[in-house]
Protein backbone atom coordinates (compact mmCIF):
# COMPACT_ATOMS: atom_id res chain seq x y z
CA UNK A 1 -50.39 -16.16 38.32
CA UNK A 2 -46.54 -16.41 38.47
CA UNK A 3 -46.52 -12.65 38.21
CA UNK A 4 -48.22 -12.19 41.71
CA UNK A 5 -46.12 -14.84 43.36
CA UNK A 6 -43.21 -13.07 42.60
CA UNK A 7 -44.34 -9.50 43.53
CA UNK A 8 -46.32 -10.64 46.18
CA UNK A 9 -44.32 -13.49 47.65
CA UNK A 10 -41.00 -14.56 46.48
CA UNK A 11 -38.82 -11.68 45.20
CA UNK A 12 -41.23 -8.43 45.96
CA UNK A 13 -40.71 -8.27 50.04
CA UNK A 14 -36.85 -9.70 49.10
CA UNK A 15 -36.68 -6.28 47.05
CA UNK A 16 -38.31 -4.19 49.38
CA UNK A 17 -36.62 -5.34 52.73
CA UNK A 18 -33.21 -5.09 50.76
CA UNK A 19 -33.72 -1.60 48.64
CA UNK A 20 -36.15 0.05 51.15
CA UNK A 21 -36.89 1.65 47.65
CA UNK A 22 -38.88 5.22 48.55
CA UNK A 23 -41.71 5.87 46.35
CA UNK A 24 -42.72 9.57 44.99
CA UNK A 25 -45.69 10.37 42.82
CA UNK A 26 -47.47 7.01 43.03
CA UNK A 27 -50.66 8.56 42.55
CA UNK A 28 -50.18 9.69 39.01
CA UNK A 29 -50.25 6.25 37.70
CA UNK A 30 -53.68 5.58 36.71
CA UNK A 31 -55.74 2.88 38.71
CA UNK A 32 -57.44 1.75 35.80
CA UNK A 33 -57.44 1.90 31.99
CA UNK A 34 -54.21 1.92 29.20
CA UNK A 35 -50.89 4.07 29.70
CA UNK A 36 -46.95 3.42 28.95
CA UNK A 37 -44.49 3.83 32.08
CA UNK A 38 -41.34 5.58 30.45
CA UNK A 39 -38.35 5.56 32.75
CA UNK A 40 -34.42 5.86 32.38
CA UNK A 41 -32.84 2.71 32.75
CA UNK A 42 -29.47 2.28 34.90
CA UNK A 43 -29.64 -1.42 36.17
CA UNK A 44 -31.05 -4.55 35.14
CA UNK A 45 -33.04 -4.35 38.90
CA UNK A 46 -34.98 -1.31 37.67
CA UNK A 47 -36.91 -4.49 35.74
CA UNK A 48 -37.73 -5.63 39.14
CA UNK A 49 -38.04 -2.76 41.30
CA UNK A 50 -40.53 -0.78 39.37
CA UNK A 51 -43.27 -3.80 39.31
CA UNK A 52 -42.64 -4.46 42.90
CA UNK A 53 -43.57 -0.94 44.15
CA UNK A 54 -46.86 -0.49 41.32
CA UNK A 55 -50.12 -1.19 42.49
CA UNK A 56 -50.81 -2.70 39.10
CA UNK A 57 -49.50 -5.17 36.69
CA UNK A 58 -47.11 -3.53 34.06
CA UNK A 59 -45.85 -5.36 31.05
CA UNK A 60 -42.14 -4.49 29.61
CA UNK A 61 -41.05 -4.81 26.35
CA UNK A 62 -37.52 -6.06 27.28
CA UNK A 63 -34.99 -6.92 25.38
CA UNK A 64 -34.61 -10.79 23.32
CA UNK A 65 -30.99 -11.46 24.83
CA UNK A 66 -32.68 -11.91 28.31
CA UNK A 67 -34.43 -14.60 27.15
CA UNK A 68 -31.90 -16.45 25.14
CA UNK A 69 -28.74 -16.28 27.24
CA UNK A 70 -26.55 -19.42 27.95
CA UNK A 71 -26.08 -20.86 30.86
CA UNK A 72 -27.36 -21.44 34.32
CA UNK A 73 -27.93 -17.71 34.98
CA UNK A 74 -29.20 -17.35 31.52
CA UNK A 75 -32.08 -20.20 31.88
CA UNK A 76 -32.97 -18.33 35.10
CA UNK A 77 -33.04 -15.04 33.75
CA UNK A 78 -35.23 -16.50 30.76
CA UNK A 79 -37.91 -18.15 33.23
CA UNK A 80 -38.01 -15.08 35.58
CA UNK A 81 -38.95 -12.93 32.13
CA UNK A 82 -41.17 -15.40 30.73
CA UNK A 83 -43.02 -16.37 33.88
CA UNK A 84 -43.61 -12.44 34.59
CA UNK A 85 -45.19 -12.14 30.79
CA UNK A 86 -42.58 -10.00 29.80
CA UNK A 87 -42.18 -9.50 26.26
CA UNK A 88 -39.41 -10.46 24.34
CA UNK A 89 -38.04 -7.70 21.83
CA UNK A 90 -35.37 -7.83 19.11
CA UNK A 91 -33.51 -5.15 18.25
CA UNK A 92 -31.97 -5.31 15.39
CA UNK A 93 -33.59 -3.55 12.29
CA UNK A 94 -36.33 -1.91 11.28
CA UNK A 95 -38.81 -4.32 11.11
CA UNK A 96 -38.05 -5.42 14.38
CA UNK A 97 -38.37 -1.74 16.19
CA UNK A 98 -42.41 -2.52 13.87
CA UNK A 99 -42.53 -5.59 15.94
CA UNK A 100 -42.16 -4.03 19.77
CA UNK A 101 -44.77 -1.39 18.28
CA UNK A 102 -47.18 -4.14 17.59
CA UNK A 103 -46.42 -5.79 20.82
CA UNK A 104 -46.68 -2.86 23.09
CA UNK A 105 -50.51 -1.56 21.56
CA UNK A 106 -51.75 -5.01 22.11
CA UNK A 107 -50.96 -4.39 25.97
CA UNK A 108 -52.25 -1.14 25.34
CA UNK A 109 -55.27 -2.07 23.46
CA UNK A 110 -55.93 -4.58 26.64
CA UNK A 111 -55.97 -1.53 28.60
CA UNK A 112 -52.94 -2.81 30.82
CA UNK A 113 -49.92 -0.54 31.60
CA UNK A 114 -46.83 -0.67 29.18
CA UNK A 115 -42.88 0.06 30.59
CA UNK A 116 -40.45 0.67 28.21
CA UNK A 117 -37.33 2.12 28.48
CA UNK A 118 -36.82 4.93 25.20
CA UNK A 119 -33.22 5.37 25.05
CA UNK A 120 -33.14 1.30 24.26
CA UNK A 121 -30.58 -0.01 26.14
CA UNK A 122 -29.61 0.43 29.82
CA UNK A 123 -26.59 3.94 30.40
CA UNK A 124 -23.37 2.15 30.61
CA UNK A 125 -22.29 5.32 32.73
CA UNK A 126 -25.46 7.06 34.30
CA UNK A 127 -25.98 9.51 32.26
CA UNK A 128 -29.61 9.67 30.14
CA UNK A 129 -29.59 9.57 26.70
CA UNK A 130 -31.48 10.46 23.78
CA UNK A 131 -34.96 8.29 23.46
CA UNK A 132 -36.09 6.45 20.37
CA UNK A 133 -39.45 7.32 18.91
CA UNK A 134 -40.89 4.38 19.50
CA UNK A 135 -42.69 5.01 22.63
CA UNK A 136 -43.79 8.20 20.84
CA UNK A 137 -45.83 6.25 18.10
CA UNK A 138 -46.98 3.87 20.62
CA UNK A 139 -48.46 6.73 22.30
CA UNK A 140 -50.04 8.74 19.40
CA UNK A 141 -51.68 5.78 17.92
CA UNK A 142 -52.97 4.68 20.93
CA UNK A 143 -53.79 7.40 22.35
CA UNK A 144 -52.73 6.98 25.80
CA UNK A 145 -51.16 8.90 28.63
CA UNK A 146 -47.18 8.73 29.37
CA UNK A 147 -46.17 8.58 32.96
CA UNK A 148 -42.48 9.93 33.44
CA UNK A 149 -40.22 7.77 35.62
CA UNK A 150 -36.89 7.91 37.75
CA UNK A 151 -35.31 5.06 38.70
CA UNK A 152 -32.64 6.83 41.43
CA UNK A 153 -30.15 5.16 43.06
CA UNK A 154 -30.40 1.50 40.84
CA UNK A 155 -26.48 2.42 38.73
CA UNK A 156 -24.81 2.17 42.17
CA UNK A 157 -27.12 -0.59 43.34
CA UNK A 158 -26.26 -2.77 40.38
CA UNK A 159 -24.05 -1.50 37.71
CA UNK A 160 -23.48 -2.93 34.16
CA UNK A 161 -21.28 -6.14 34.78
CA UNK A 162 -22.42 -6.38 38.23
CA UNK A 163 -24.42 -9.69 38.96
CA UNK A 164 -24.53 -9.18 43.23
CA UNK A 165 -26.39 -5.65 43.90
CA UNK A 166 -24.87 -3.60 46.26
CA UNK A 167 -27.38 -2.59 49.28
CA UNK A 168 -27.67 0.86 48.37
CA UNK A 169 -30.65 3.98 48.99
CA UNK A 170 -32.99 3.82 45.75
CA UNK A 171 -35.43 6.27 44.85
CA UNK A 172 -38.78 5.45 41.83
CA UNK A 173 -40.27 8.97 41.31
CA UNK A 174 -43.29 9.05 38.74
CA UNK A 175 -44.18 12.05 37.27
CA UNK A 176 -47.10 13.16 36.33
CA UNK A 177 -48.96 11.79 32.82
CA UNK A 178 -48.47 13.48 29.76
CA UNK A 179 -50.88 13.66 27.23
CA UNK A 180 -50.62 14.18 23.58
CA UNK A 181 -54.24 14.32 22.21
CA UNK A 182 -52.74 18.07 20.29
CA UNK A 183 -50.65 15.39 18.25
CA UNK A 184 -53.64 12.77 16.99
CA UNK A 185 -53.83 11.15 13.52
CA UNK A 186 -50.03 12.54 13.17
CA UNK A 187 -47.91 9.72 14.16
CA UNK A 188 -46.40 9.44 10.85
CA UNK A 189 -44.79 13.01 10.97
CA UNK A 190 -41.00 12.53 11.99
CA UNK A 191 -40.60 16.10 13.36
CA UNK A 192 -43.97 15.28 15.73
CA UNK A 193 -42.38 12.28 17.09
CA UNK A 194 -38.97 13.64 18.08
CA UNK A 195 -40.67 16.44 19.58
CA UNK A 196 -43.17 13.72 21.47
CA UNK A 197 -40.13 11.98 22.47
CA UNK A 198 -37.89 15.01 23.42
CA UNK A 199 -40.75 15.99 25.58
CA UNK A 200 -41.12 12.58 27.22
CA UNK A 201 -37.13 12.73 27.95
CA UNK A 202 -37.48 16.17 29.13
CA UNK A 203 -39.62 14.74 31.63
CA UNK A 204 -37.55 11.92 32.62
CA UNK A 205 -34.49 14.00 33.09
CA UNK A 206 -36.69 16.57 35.39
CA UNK A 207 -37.42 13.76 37.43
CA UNK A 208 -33.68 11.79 37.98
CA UNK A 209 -31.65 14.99 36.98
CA UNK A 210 -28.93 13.18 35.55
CA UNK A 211 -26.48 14.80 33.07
CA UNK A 212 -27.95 14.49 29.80
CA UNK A 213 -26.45 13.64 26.64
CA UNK A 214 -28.43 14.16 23.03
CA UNK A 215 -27.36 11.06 21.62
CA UNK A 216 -28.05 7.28 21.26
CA UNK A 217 -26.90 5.12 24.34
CA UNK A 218 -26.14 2.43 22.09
CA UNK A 219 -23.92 4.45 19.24
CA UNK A 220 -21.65 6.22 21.99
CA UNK A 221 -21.24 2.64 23.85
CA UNK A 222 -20.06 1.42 20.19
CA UNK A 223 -17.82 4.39 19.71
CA UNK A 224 -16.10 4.24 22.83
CA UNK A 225 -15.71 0.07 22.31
CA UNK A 226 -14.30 0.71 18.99
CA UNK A 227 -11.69 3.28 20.20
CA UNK A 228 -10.66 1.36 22.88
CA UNK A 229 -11.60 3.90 25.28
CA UNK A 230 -12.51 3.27 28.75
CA UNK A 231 -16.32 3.58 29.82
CA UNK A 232 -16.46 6.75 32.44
CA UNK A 233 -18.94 6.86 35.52
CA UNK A 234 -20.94 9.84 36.68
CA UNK A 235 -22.77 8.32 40.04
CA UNK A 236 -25.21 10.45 41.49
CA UNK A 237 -24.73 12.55 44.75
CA UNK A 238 -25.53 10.49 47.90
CA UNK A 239 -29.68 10.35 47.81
CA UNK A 240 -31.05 13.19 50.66
């Protein structure tokens, strides 16, 4: 009920008045029936700004830190998460990547729509980065469609470290569902899944054409912390 009241009432128009976001492709997310929502992820508004423009009710898998942070703007963070059913994920290990997997085919297997976000973490400079299988072996064992997604425009909005959004153009293009039926019963191959996700990234990067780099978000943020090295920016070209 909470989740309507904010699309619907409280921070939905506040979004869409400030954003004007403009929406491509809407019509290749299903009206009905199970699918995940893959998109890049550039801004902690894309969490906001992709539910406010769907038709439907999508369920994230987001990450446990939003839900546990200190503070004022922690406790608010945690209650805007919690009262929009998001699910909490933790990240660390392997049992824990098992964990989202179980979470995210029980909204499948409710026949809801599933976001998640494959390269993990959100591009500390803009540029997309290599996804995680996850969302491959959600998709195989479920057997559900993949809907690309671009979220265009959100890095400038609201950059890491950022906490007041700039009023900037923002673009959400969906692509159109990929299906991987060729694939079923072999979810346990690692070779199938890399080649599930590549595809799924392929798609993404079509979509936002942002440089791409084939590595983990999270390893090259850790390299460049441990060398001391400054975090570089690619922003996009002014939106046409």
């Amino acid at each position: 009920m909470f989740y309507h009241l904010l699309k619907y009432v409280l921070l939905g128009p506040l979004l869409r008045l400030a954003f004007r976001p403009r929406i491509e492709g809407l019509e290749h997310v299903p009206d009905s029936g199970p699918a995940i929502v893959a998109g890049n992820h550039l801004s902690f508004a894309d969490h906001f700004l992709m539910p406010a423009v769907l038709k439907r009710r999508i369920t994230f898998l987001a990450k446990a830190e939003y839900f546990t942070g200190p503070g004022v703007r922690g406790r608010l963070t945690a209650f805007f998460f919690r009262s929009a059913g998001q699910i909490p994920v933790d990240r660390s290990g392997k049992e824990a990547g098992q964990a989202a997997i179980r979470e995210g085919l029980g909204v499948l297997g409710r026949d809801e729509l599933l976001g998640i976000y494959p390269e993990g973490t959100r591009s500390h400079d803009g540029r997309l980065y290599k996804g995680k299988v996850g969302v491959a072996v959600m998709a195989l064992r479920a057997g559900v469609p993949v809907i690309p997604c671009a979220m265009i425009g959100t890095f400038e909005a609201q950059p890491p470290g950022k906490v007041i959004p700039n009023i900037h153009p923002v673009v959400i293009r969906f692509g159109e569902p990929l299906e991987f039926s060729r694939y079923a019963g072999m979810e346990n191959e690692k070779a199938v899944l890399r080649a599930v996700t590549d595809e799924i990234m392929y798609a993404i990067l079509s979509l936002s054409e942002q440089e791409y780099v084939d590595e983990y978000a999270a390893v090259v943020k850790a390299g460049q912390a441990a060398q001391g090295t400054k975090e570089r920016r690619f922003p996009r070209a002014p939106l046409s």
